[in-house]
Protein backbone atom coordinates (compact mmCIF):
# COMPACT_ATOMS: atom_id res chain seq x y z
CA UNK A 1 0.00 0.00 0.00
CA UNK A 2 1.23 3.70 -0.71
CA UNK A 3 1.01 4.90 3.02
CA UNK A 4 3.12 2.08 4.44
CA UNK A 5 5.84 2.71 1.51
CA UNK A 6 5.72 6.75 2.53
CA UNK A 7 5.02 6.58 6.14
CA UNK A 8 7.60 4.37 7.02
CA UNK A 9 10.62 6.47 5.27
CA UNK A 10 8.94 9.55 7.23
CA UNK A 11 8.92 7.59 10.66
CA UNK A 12 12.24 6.38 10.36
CA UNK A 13 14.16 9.60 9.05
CA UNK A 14 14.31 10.79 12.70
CA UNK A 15 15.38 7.36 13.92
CA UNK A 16 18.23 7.34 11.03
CA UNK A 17 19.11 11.03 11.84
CA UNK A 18 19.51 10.47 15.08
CA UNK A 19 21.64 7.06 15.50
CA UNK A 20 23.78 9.11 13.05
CA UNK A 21 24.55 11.89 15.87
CA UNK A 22 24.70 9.24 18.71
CA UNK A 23 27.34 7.58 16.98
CA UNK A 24 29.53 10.53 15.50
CA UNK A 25 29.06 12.19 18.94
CA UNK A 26 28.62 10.40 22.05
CA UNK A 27 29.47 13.12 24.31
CA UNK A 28 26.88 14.64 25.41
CA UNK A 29 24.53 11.95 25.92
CA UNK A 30 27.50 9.77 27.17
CA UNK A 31 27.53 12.03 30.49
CA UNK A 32 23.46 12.01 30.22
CA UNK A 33 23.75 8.23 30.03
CA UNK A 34 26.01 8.39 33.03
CA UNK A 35 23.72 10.05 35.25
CA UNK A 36 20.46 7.74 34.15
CA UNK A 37 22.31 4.51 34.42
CA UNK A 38 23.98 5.50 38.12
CA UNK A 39 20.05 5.62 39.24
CA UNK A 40 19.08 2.71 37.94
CA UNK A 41 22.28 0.25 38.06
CA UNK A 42 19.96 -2.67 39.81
CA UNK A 43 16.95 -2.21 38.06
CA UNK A 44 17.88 -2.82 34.62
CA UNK A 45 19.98 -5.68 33.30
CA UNK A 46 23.46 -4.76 32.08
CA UNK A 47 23.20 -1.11 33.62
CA UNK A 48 26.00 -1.77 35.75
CA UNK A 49 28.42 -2.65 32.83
CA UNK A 50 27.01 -0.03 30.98
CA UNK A 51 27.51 2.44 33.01
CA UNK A 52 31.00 1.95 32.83
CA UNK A 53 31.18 2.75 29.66
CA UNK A 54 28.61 5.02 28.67
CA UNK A 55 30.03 6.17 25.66
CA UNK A 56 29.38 2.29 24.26
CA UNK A 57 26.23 2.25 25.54
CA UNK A 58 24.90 5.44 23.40
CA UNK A 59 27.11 4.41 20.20
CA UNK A 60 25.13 0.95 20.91
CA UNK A 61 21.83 2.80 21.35
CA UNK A 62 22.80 5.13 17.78
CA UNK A 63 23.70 1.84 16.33
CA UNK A 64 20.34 0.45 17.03
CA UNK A 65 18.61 3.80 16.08
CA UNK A 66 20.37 3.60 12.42
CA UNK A 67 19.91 0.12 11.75
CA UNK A 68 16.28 -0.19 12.48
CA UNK A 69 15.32 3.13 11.12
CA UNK A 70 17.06 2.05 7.53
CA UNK A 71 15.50 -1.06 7.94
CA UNK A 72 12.11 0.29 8.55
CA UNK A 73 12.49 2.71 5.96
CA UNK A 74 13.15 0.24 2.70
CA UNK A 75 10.56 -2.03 4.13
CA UNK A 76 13.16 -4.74 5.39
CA UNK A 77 11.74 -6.71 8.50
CA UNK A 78 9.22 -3.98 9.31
CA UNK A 79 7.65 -5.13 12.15
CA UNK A 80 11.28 -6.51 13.83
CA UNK A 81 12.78 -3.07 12.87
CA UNK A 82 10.09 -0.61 14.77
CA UNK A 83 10.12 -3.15 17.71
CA UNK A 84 13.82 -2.43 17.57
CA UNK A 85 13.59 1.28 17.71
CA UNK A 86 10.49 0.98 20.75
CA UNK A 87 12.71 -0.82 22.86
CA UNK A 88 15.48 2.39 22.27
CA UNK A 89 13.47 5.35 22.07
CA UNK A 90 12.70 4.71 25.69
CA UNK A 91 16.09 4.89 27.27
CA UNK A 92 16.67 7.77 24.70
CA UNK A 93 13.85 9.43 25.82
CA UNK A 94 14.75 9.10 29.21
CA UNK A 95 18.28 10.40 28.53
CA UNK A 96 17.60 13.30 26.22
CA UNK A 97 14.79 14.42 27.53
CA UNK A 98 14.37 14.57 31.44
CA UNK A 99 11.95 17.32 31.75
CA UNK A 100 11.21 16.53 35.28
CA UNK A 101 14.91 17.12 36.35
CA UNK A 102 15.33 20.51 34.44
CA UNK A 103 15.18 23.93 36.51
CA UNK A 104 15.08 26.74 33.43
CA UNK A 105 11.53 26.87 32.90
CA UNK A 106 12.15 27.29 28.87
CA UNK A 107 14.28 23.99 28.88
CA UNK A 108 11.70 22.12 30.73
CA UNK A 109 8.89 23.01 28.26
CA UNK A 110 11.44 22.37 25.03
CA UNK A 111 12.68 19.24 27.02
CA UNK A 112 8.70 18.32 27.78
CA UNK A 113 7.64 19.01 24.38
CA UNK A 114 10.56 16.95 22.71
CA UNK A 115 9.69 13.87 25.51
CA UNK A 116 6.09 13.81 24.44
CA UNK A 117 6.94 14.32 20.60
CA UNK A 118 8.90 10.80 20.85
CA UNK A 119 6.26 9.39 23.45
CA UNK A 120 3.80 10.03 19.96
CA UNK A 121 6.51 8.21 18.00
CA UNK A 122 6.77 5.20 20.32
CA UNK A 123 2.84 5.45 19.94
CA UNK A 124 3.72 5.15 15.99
CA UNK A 125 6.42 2.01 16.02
CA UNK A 126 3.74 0.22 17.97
CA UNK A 127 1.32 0.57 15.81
CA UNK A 128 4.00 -0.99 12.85
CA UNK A 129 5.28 -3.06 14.84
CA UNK A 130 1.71 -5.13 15.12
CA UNK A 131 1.08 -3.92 11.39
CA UNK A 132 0.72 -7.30 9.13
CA UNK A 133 0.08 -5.42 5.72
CA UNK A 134 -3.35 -7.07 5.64
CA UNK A 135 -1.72 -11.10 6.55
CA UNK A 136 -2.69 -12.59 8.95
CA UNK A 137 -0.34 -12.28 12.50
CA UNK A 138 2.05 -15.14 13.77
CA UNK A 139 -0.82 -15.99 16.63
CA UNK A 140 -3.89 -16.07 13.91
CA UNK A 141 -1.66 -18.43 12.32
CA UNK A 142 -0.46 -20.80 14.81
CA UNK A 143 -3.85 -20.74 16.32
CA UNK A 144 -5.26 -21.70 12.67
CA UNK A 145 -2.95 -24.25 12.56
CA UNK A 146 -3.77 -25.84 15.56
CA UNK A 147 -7.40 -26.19 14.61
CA UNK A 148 -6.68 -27.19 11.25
CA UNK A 149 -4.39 -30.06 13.16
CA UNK A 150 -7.21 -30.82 15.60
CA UNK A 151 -9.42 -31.48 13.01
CA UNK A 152 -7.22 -33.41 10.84
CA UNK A 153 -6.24 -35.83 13.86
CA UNK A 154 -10.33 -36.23 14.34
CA UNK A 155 -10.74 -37.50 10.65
CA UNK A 156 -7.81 -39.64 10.87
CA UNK A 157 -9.51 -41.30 14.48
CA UNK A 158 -12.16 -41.70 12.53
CA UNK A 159 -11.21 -43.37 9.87
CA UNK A 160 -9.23 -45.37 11.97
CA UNK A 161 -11.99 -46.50 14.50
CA UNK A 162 -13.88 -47.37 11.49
CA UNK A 163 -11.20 -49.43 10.14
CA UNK A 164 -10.89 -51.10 13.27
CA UNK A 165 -14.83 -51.96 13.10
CA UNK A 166 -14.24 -53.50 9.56
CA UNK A 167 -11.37 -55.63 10.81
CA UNK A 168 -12.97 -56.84 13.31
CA UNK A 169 -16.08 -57.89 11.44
CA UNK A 170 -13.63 -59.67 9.04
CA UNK A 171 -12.03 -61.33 12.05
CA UNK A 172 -15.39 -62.44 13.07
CA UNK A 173 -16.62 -63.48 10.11
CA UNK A 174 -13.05 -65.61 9.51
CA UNK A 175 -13.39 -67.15 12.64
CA UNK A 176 -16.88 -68.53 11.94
């Protein structure tokens, strides 16, 4: 459909854009990076090695960012690629924009303002990530498949019961 093949470029331009500047420069979102992953070094799995080397974690992140948002944007592995960029919008998010923690008024409403723009575009990778273009999804399927299997393996006891009967009544009739 038309919509998917523009939308998708258009959704992931800012993704592409912006593992681009993560991984040229690390710097400022390194020490950002820092600071979130010193408050939550239990809470989150790997934090603690991460935060030793924060600049890896954000080149990481960036390298996520890129390679999903390309990947969304020529259509390869859709659904894999905006579950990809969900999962890293949220610790970007959290690094890049930390309203709560700002005290200039005018940064806290740019910071606010940028937080909830990428809250909408989470809101948008969702809804790719559980687009199927029209196919039916992996759980349709498997569930199809399981009734399609149930019903087979009734036929087939079926058949056999019946073939049972008729070799019985052939034993019988033998025997007598």
């Amino acid at each position: 459909m038309i919509v998917r093949r523009l939308a998708r470029p258009l959704l992931a331009s800012v993704f592409i854009a912006a593992g681009i500047d993560a991984l040229r420069h690390p710097g400022l979102r390194s020490r950002q990076a820092a600071q979130l992953l010193d408050k939550v070094p239990g809470q989150v799995p790997g934090a603690q090695s991460a935060a030793k080397d924060p600049d890896l974690f954000v080149r990481v992140n960036g390298a996520a960012l890129l390679g999903g948002g390309v990947l969304l944007a020529t259509g390869r592995m859709p659904r894999l690629a905006s579950t990809v960029l969900a999962a890293s919008i949220i610790p970007t998010t959290a690094i890049d924009h930390a309203f709560w923690d700002e005290t200039d008024p005018t940064l806290k409403q740019q910071s606010r303002s940028l937080f909830f723009k990428n809250v909408g575009l989470l809101g948008g990778l969702l809804l790719a990530a559980v687009d199927t273009e029209g196919r039916p999804g992996l759980v349709w399927r498997a569930q199809h498949a399981g009734k399609v299997t149930r019903r087979e393996a009734r036929h087939a006891k079926r058949a056999a019961t019946r073939e049972a009967r008729l070799l019985a009544h052939q034993a019988k009739d033998v025997v007598s």
